[in-house]
Protein backbone atom coordinates (compact mmCIF):
# COMPACT_ATOMS: atom_id res chain seq x y z
CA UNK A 1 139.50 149.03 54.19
CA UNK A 2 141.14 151.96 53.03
CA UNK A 3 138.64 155.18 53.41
CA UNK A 4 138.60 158.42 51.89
CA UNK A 5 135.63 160.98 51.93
CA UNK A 6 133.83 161.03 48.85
CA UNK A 7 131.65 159.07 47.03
CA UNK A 8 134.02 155.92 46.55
CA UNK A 9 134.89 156.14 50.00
CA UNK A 10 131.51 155.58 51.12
CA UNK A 11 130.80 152.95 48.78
CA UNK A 12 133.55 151.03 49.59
CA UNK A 13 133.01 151.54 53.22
CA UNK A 14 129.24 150.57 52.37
CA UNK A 15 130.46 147.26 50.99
CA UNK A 16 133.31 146.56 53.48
CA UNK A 17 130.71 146.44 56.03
CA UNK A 18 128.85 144.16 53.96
CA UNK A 19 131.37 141.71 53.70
CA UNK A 20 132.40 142.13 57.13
CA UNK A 21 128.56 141.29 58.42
CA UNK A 22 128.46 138.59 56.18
CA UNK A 23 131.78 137.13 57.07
CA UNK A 24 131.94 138.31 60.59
CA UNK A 25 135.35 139.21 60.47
CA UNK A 26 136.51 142.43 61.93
CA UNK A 27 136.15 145.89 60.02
CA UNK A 28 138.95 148.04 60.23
CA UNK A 29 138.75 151.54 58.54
CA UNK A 30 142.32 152.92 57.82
CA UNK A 31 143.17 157.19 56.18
CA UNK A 32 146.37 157.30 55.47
CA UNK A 33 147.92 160.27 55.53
CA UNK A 34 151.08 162.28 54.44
CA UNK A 35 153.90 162.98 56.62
CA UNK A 36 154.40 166.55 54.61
CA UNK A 37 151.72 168.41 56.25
CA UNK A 38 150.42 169.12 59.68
CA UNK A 39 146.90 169.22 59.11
CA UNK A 40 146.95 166.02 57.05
CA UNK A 41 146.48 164.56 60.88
CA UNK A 42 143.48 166.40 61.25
CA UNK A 43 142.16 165.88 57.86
CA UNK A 44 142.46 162.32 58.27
CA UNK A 45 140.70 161.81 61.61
CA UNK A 46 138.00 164.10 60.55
CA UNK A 47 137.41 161.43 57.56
CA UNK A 48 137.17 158.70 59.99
CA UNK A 49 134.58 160.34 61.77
CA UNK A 50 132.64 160.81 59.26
CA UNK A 51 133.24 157.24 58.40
CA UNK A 52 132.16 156.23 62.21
CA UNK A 53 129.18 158.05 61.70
CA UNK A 54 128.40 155.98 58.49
CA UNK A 55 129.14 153.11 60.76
CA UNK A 56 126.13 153.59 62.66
CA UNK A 57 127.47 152.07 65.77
CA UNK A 58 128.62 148.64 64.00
CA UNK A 59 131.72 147.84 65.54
CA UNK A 60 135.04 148.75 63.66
CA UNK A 61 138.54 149.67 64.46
CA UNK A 62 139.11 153.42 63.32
CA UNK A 63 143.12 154.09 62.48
CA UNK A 64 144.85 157.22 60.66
CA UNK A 65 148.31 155.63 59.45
CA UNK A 66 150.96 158.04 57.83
CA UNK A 67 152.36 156.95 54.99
CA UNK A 68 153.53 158.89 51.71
CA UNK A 69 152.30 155.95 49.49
CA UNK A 70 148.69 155.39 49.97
CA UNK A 71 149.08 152.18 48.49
CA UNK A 72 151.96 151.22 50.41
CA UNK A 73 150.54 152.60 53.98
CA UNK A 74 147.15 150.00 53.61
CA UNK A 75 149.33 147.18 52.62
CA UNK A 76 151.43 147.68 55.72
CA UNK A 77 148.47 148.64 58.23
CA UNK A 78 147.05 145.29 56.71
CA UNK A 79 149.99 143.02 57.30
CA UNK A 80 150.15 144.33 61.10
CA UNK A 81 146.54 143.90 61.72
CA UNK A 82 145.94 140.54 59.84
CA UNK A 83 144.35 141.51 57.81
CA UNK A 84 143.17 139.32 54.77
CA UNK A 85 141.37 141.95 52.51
CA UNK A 86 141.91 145.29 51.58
CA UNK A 87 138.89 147.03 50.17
CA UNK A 88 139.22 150.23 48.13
CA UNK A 89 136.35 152.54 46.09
CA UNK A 90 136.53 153.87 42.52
CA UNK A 91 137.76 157.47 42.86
CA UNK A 92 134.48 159.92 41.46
CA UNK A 93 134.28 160.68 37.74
CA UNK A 94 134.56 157.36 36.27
CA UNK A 95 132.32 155.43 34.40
CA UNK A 96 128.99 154.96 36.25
CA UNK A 97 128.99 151.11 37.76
CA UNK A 98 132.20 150.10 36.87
CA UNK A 99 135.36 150.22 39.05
CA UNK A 100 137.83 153.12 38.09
CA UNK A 101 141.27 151.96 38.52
CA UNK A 102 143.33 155.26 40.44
CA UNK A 103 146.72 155.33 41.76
CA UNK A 104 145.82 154.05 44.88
CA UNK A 105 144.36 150.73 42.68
CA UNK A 106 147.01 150.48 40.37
CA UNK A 107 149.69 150.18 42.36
CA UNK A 108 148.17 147.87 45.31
CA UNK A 109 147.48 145.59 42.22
CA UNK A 110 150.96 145.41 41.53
CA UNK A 111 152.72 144.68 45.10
CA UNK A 112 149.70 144.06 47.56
CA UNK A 113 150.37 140.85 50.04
CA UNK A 114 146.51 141.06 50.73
CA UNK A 115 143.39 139.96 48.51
CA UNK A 116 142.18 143.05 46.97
CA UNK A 117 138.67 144.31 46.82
CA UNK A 118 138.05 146.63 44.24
CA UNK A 119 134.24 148.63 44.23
CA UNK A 120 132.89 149.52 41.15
CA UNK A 121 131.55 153.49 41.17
CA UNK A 122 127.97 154.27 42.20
CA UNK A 123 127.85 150.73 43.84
CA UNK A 124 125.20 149.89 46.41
CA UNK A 125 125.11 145.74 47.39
CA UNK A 126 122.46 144.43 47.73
CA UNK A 127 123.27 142.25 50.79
CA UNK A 128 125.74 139.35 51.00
CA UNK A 129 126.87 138.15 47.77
CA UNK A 130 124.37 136.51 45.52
CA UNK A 131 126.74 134.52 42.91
CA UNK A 132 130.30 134.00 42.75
CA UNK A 133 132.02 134.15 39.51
CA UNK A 134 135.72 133.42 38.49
CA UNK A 135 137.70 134.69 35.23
CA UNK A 136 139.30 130.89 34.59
CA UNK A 137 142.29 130.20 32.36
CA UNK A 138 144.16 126.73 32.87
CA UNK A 139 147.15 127.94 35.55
CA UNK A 140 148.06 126.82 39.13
CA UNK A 141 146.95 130.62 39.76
CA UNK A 142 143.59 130.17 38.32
CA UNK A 143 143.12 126.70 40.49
CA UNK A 144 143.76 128.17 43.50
CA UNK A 145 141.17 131.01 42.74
CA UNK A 146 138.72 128.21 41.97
CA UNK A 147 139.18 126.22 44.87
CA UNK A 148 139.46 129.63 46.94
CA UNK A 149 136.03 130.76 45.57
CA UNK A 150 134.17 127.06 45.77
CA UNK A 151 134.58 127.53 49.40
CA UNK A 152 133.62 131.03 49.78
CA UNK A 153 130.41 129.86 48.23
CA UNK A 154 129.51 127.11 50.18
CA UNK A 155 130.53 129.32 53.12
CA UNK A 156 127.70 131.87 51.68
CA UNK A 157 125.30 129.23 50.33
CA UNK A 158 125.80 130.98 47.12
CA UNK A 159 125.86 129.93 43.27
CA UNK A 160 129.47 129.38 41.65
CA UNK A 161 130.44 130.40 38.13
CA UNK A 162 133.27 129.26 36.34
CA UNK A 163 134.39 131.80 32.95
CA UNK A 164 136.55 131.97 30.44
CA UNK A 165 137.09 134.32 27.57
CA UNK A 166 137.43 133.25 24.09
CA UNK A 167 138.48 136.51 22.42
CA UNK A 168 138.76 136.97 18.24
CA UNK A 169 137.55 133.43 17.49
CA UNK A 170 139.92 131.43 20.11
CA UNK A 171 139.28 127.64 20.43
CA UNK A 172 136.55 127.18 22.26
CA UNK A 173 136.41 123.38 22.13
CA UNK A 174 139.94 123.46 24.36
CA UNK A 175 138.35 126.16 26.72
CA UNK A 176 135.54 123.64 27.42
CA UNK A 177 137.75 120.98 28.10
CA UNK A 178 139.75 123.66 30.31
CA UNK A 179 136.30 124.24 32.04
CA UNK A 180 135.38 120.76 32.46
CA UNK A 181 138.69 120.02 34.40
CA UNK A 182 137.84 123.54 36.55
CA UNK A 183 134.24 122.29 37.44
CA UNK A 184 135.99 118.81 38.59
CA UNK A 185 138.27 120.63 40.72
CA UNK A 186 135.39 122.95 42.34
CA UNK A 187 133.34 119.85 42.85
CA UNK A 188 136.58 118.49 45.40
CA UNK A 189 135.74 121.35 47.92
CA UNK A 190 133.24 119.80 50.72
CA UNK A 191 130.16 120.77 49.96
CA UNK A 192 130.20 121.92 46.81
CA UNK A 193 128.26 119.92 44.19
CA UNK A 194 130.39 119.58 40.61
CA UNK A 195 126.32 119.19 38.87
CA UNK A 196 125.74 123.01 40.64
CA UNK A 197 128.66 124.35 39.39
CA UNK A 198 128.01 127.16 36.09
CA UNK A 199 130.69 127.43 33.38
CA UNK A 200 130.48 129.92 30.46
CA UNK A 201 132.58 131.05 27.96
CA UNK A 202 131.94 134.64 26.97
CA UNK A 203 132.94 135.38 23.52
CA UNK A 204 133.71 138.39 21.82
CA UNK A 205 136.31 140.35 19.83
CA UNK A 206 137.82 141.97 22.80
CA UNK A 207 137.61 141.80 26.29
CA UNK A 208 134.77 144.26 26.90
CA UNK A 209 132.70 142.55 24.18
CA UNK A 210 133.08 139.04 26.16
CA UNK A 211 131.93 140.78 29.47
CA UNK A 212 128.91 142.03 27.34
CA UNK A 213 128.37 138.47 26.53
CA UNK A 214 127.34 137.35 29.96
CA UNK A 215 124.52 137.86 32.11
CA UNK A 216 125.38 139.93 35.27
CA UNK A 217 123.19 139.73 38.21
CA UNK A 218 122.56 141.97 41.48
CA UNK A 219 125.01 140.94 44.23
CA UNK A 220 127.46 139.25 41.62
CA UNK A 221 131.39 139.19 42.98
CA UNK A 222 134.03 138.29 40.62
CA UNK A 223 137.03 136.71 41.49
CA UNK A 224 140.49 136.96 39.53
CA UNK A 225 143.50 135.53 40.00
CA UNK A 226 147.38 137.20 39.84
CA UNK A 227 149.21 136.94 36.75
CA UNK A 228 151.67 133.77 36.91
CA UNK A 229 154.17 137.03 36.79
CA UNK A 230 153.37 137.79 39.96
CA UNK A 231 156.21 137.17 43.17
CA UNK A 232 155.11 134.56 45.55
CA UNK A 233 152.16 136.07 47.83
CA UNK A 234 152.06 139.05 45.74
CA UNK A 235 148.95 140.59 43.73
CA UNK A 236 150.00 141.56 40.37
CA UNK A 237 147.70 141.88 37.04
CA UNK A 238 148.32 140.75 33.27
CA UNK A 239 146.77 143.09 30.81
CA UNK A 240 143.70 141.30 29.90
CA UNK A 241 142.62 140.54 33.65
CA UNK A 242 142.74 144.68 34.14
CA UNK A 243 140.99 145.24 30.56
CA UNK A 244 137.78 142.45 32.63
CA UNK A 245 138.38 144.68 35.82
CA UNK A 246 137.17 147.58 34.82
CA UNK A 247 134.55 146.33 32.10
CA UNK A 248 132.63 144.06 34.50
CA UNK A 249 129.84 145.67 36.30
CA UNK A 250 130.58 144.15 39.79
CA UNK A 251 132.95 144.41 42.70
CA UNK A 252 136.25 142.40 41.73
CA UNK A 253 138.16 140.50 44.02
CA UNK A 254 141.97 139.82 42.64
CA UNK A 255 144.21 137.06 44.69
CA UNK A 256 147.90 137.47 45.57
CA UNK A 257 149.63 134.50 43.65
CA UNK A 258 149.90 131.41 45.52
CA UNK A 259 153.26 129.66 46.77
CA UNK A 260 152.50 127.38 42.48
């Protein structure tokens, strides 16, 4: 995860270790630095201890990486450590409980090889996941999020939640055909029952009014696919996915785009 010292910083760092406990994969905390100045060293090690003591003596690998794009350094620190997830807080002063999209954000959802996980401000979990949703349209992208997330919640023992948008009156008797077909492809993953599977379609005038629409639980995760723009193993965001990222009131995870 990429770690800063403020409040998004320690929220993301809060959830990071979440997932990681959950998961058991391996937590590594990355500050990336500037090569300009001297004391950006310093600065940055100082904000890993700080993040160590946070840590409580959970094991995590600590690493300062220098880099003039933040962005650009976590990507690269991920792809040498293997890592699959890169997990990033809402810089202070945004809206409270919903994820405020900073430079950092922007442009790792634009080129970022690695799943991105974006924490909304003033976020505490409540534990391992309790439900997880996906933003479904009918694209290869949006099937491999599906199949992606019907895993992750057998894997968690967790509710999934197929939804779609139908914005300023769309068809919704083609969404629910679109939904059907999702629901049959979530019930292929082992262990997943297609009966268990929940499929809404939120409806409202714009995207914000949809998310309004639905019912939003403690411990929710949403997961979004990349726009079919995206380059092969890329993440990369159409308008209306970043309109639902910042309007839902959960932690978002957003897919690079699949080899479809």
């Amino acid at each position: 995860m990429g770690y800063v010292d403020d409040s998004g910083g320690r929220e993301a760092l809060t959830l990071a270790r979440t997932i990681a406990d959950v998961t058991g994969a391996r937590l590594t905390v990355a500050a990336v630095h500037p090569p300009e100045r001297a004391a950006s060293v310093v600065e940055a090690q100082a904000a890993l201890d700080h993040a160590a003591a946070l840590l409580d003596d959970r094991p995590a690998d600590l690493l300062t990486h220098e880099s003039r794009s933040p962005s650009r350094g976590l990507s690269v620190l991920a792809s040498r450590t293997g890592a699959e997830l890169i997990v990033i807080g809402s810089p202070p002063g945004g809206a409270h409980g919903r994820i405020n999209l900073g430079g950092t954000a922007d442009h790792l959802l634009h080129a970022a090889t690695q799943s991105v996980l974006l924490t909304p401000a003033d976020y505490t979990p409540v534990g391992s996941p309790q439900r997880i949703t996906v933003a479904y349209v009918r694209r290869p992208q949006c099937e491999e999020a599906v199949t992606a997330a019907a895993s992750a919640a057998v894997r968690l023992g967790v509710p999934l939640r197929l939804v779609t948008l139908a914005l300023d009156g769309a068809d919704t008797d083609s969404l629910r055909d679109d939904l059907a077909l999702a629901i049959r492809l979530a019930g292929e993953s082992p262990g997943m029952d297609a009966g268990e599977v929940q499929a809404r379609i939120a409806e409202g005038g714009d995207v914000a009014a949809a998310v309004e629409d639905l019912d939003w639980i403690a411990g929710d995760l949403l997961v979004c696919a990349s726009s079919e723009d995206a380059p092969v193993h890329r993440v990369f965001l159409g308008e209306t996915a970043f309109k639902l990222v910042r309007a839902v009131p959960c932690p978002v995870a957003v897919l690079p785009r699949g080899p479809t």
